[in-house]
N, C-alpha and C. Protein backbone atom coordinates (compact mmCIF):
# COMPACT_ATOMS: atom_id res chain seq x y z
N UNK A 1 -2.88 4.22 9.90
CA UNK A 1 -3.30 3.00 9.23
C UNK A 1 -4.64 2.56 9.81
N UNK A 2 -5.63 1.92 9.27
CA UNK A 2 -6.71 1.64 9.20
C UNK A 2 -6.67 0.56 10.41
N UNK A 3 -7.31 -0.45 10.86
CA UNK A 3 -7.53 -1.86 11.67
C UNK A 3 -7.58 -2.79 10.19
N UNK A 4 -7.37 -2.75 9.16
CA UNK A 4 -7.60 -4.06 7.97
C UNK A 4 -6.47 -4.38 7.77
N UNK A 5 -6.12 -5.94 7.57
CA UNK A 5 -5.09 -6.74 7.81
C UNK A 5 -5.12 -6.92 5.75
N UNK A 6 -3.99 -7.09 5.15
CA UNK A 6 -4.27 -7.39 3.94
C UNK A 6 -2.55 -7.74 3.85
N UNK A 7 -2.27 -8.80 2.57
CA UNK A 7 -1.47 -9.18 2.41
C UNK A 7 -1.27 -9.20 0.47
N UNK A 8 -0.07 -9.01 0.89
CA UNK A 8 0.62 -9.25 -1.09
C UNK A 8 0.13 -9.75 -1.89
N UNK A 9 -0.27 -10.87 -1.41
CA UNK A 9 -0.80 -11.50 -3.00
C UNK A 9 -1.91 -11.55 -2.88
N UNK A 10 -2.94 -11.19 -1.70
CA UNK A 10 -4.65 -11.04 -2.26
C UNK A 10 -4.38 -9.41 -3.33
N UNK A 11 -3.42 -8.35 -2.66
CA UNK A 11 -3.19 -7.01 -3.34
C UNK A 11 -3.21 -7.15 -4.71
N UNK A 12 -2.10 -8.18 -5.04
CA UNK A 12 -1.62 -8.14 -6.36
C UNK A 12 -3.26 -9.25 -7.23
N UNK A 13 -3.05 -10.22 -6.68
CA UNK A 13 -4.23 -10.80 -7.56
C UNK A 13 -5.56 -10.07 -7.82
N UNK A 14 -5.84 -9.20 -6.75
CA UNK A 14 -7.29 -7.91 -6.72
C UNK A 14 -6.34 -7.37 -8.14
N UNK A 15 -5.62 -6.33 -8.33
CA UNK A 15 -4.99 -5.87 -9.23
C UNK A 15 -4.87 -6.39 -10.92
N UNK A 16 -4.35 -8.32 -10.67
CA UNK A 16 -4.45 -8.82 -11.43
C UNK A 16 -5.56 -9.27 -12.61
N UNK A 17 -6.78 -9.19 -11.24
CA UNK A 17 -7.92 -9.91 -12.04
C UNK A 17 -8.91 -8.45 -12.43
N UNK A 18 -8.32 -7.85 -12.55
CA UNK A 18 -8.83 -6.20 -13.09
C UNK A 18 -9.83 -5.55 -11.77
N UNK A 19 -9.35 -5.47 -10.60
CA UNK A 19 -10.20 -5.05 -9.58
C UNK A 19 -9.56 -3.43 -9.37
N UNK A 20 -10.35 -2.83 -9.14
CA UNK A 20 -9.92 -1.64 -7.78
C UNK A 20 -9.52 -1.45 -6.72
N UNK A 21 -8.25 -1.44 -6.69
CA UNK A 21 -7.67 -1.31 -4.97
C UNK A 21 -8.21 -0.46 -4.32
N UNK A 22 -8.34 -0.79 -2.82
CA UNK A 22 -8.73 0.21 -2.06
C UNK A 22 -7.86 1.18 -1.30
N UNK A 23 -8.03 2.50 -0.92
CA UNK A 23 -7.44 3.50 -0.51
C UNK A 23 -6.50 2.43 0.68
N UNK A 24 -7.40 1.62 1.74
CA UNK A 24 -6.72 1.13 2.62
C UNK A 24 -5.41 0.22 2.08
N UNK A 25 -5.67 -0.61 0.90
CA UNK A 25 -4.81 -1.34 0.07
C UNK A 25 -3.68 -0.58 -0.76
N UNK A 26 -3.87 0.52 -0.78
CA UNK A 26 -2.79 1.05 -1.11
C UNK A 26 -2.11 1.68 -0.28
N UNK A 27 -2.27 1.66 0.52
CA UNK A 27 -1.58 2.78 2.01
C UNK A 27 -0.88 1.65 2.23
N UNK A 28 -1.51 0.40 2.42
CA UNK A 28 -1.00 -0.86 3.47
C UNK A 28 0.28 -1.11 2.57
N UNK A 29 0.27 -1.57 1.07
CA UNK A 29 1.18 -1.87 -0.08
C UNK A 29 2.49 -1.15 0.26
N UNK A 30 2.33 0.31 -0.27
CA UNK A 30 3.35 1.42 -0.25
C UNK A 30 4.19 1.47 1.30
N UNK A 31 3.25 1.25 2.34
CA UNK A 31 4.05 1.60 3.77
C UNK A 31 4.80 0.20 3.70
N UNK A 32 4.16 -0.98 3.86
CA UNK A 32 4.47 -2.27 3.90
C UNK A 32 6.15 -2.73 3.25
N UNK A 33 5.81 -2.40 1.98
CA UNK A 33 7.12 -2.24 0.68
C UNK A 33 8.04 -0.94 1.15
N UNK A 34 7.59 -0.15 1.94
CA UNK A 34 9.01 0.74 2.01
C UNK A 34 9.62 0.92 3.80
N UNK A 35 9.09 -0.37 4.27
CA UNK A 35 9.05 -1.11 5.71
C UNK A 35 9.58 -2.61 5.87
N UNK A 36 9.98 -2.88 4.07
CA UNK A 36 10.50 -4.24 3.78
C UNK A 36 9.89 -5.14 4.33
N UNK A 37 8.40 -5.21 4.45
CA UNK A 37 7.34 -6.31 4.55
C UNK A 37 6.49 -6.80 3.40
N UNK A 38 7.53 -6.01 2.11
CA UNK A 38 6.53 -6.64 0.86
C UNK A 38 8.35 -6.97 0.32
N UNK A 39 8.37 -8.26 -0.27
CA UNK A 39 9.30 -8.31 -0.83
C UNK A 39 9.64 -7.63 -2.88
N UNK A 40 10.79 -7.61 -2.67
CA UNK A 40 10.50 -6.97 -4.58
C UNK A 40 9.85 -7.37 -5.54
N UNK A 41 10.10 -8.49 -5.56
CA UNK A 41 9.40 -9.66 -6.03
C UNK A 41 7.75 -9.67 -6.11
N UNK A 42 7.19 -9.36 -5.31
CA UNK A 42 6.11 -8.83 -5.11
C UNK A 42 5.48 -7.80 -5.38
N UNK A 43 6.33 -6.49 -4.96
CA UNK A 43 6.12 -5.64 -5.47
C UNK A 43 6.48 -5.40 -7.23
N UNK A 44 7.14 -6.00 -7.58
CA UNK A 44 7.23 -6.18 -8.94
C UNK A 44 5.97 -6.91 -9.30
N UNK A 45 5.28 -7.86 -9.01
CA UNK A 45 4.28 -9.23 -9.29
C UNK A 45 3.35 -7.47 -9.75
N UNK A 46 2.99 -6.60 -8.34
CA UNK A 46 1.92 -5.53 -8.38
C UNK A 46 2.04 -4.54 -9.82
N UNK A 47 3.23 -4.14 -9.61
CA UNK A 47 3.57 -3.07 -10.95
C UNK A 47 3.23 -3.74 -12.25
N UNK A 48 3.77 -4.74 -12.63
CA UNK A 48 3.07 -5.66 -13.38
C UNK A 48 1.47 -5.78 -13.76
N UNK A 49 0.98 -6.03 -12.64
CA UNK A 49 -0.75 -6.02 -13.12
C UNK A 49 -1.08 -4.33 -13.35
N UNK A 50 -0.36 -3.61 -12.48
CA UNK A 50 -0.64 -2.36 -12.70
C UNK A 50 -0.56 -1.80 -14.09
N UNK A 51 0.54 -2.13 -14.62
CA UNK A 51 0.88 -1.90 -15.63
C UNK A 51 0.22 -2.39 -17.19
N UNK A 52 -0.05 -3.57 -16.48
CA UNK A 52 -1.35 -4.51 -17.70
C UNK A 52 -2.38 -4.06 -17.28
N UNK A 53 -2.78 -3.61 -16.50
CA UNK A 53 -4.93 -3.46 -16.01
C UNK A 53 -4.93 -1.82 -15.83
N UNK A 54 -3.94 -1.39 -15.86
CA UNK A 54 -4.09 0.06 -15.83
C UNK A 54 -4.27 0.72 -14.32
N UNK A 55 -5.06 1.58 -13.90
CA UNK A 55 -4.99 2.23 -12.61
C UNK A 55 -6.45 3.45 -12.77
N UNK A 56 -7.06 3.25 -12.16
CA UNK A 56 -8.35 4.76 -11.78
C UNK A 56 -7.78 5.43 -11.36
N UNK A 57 -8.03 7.15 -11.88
CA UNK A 57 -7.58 7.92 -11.34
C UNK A 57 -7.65 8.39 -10.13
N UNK A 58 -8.66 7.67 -9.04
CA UNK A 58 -8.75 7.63 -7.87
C UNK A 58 -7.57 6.62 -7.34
N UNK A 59 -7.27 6.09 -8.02
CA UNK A 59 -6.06 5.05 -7.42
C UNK A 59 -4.54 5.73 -7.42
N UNK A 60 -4.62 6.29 -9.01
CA UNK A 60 -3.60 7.11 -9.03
C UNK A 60 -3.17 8.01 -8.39
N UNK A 61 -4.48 8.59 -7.41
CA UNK A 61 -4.35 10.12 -6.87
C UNK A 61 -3.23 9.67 -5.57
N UNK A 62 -4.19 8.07 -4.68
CA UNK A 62 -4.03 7.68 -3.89
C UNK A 62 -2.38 7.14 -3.41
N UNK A 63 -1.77 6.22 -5.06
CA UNK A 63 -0.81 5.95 -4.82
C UNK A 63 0.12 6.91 -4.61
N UNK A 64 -0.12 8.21 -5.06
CA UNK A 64 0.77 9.26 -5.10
C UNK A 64 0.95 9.98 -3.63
N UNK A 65 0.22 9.78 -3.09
CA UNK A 65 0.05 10.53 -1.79
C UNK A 65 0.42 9.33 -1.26
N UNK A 66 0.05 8.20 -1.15
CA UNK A 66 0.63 7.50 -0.23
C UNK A 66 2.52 7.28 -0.16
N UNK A 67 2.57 7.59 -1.64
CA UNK A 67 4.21 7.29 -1.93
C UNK A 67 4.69 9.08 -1.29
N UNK A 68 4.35 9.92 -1.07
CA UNK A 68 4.56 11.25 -0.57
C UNK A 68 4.37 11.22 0.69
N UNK A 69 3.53 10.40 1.28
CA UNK A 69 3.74 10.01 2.77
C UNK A 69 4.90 9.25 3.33
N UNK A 70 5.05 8.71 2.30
CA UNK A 70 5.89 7.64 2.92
C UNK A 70 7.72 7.93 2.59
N UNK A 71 7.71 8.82 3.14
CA UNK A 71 9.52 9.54 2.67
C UNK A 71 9.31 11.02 3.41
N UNK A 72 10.46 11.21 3.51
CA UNK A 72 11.06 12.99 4.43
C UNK A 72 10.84 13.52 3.49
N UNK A 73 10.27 14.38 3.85
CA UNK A 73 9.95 16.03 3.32
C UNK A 73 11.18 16.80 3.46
N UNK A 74 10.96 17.06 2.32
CA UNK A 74 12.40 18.39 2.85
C UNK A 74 11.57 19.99 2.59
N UNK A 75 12.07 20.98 3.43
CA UNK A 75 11.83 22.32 3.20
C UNK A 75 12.84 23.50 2.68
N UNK A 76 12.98 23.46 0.72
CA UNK A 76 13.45 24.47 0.74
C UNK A 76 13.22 25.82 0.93
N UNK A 77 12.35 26.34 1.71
CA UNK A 77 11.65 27.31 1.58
C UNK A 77 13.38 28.53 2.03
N UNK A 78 14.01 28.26 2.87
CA UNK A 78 15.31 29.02 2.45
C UNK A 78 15.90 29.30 1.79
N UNK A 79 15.58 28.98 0.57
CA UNK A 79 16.35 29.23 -0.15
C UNK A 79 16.56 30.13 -0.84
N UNK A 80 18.28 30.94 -1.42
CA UNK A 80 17.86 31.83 -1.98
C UNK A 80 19.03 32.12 -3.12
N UNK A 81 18.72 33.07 -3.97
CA UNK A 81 19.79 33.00 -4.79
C UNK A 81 19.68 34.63 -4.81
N UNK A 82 21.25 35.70 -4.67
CA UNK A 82 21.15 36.68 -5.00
C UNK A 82 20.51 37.48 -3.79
N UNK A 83 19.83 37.24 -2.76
CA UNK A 83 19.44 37.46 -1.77
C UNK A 83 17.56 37.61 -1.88
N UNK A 84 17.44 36.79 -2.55
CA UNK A 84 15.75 36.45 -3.09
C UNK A 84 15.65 35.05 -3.15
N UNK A 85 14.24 34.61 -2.20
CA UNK A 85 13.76 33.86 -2.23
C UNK A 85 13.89 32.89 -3.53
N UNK A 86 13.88 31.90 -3.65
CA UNK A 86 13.84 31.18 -5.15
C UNK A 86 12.48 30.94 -5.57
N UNK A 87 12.22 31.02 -6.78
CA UNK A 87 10.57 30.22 -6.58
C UNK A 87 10.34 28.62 -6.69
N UNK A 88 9.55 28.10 -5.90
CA UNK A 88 9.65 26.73 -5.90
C UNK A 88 8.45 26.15 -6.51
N UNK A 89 8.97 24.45 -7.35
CA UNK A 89 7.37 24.08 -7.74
C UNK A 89 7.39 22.65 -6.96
N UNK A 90 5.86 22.65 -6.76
CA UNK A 90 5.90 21.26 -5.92
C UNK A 90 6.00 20.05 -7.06
């Protein structure tokens, strides 16, 4: 995480009033909300503007990786069926 302090509702109102989140603002959001320091409510307020103002595909790239950071990885790479590898898609 970055040193920038940011909170829910400057997030959501940037969002609201048709702004561009920043890479740091979305890292902070996603970890924050799945650390139960954003309440649902909130995070609902965000999906909402998201959903009305749309998203840059630089935002999109961002939220995606940040939501892939933020959860266990699993490795099926064992896996097998028949005594062959399976093929896997990410």
């Amino acid at each position: 995480m970055t040193g920038l302090t940011f909170d829910a509702p400057t997030v959501i109102r940037t969002k609201r009033d048709g702004g561009v989140l920043s890479d740091a603002a979305i890292d902070w959001v996603i970890d924050a909300y799945t650390h139960g320091r954003v309440a649902d409510a909130q995070m609902s307020a965000l999906l909402m503007a998201i959903f009305l103002r749309g998203m840059t595909t630089a935002e999109i790239a961002r939220w995606t990786a940040a939501m892939i950071a933020s959860g266990e990885r699993l490795d099926f790479s064992d896996l097998r069926r028949d005594g062959k590898p399976l093929r896997l898609v990410d």
